[in-house]
Protein backbone atom coordinates (compact mmCIF):
# COMPACT_ATOMS: atom_id res chain seq x y z
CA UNK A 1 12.73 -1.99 8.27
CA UNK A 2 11.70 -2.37 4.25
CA UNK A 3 8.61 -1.27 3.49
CA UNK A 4 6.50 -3.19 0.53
CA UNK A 5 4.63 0.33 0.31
CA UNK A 6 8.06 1.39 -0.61
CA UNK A 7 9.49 -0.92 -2.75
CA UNK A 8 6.20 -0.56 -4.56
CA UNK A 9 5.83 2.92 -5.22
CA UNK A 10 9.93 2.78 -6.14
CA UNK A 11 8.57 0.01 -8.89
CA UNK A 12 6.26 2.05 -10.48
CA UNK A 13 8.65 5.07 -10.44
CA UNK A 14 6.26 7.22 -8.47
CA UNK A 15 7.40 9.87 -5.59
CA UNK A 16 5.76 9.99 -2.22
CA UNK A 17 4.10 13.19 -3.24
CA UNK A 18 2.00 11.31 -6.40
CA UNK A 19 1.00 8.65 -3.54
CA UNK A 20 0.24 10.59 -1.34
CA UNK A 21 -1.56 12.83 -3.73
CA UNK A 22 -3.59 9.36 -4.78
CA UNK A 23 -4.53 9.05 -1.13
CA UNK A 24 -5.27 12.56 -0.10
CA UNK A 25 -2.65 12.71 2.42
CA UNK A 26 0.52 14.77 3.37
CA UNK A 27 3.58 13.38 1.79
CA UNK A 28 4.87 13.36 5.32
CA UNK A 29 1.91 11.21 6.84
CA UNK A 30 2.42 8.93 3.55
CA UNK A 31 6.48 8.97 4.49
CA UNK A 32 5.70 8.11 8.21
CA UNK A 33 4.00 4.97 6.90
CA UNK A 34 6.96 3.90 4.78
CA UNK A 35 9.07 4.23 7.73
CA UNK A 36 6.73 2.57 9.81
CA UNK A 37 6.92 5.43 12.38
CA UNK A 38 2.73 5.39 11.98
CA UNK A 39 0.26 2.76 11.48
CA UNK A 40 -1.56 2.39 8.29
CA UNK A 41 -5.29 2.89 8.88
CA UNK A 42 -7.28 0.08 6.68
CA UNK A 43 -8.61 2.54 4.82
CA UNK A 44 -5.55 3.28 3.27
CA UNK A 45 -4.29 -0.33 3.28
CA UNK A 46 -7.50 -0.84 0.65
CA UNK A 47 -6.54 2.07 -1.48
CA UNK A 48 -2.75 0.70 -2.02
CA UNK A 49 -3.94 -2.68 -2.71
CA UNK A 50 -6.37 -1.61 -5.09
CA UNK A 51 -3.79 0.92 -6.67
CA UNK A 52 -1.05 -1.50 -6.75
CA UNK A 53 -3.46 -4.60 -8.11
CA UNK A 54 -2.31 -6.62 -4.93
CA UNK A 55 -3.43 -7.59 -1.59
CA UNK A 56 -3.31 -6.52 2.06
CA UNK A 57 -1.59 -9.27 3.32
CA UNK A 58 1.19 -9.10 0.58
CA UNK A 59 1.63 -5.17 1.77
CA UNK A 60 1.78 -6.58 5.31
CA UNK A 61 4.14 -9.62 4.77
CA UNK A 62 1.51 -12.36 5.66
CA UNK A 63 2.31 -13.70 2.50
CA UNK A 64 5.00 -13.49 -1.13
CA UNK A 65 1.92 -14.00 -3.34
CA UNK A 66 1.83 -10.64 -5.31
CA UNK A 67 -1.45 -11.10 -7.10
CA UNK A 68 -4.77 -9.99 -5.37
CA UNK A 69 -7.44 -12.73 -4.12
CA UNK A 70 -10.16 -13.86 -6.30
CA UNK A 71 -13.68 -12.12 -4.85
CA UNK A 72 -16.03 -14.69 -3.74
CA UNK A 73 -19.85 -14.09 -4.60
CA UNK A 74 -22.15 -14.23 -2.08
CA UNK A 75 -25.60 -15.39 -2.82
């Protein structure tokens, strides 16, 4: 199965070892996620949104919108 992770990182002309690098992880733990032969701990989910100026649910196909959600302000 496609990854987004993938497809992303492929956009921005980056290997798996300057993502990986970005996330302080092995660039085979980083690989296992593209192959989806691991689960991606939220943690990491946050750092690749924020990196890639999107959301989680665009990495994890709940939706096409690319852009990132607006933050709402609590008072």
């Amino acid at each position: 199965m496609k990854t987004r992770i993938k497809d992303l990182r492929e956009d921005h002309d980056l290997t798996q070892t300057d993502v990986s690098k970005l996330l302080n992880i092995s660039q085979v733990a980083y690989s296992y996620y593209e192959l989806n032969r691991r689960n991606i701990p939220i943690e990491v989910l946050i750092k690749l949104a924020d990196f890639y100026h999107t959301s989680i649910d665009y990495l994890l196909y709940r939706t096409e919108i690319k852009q990132p959600y607006r933050s709402k302000k609590i008072s």
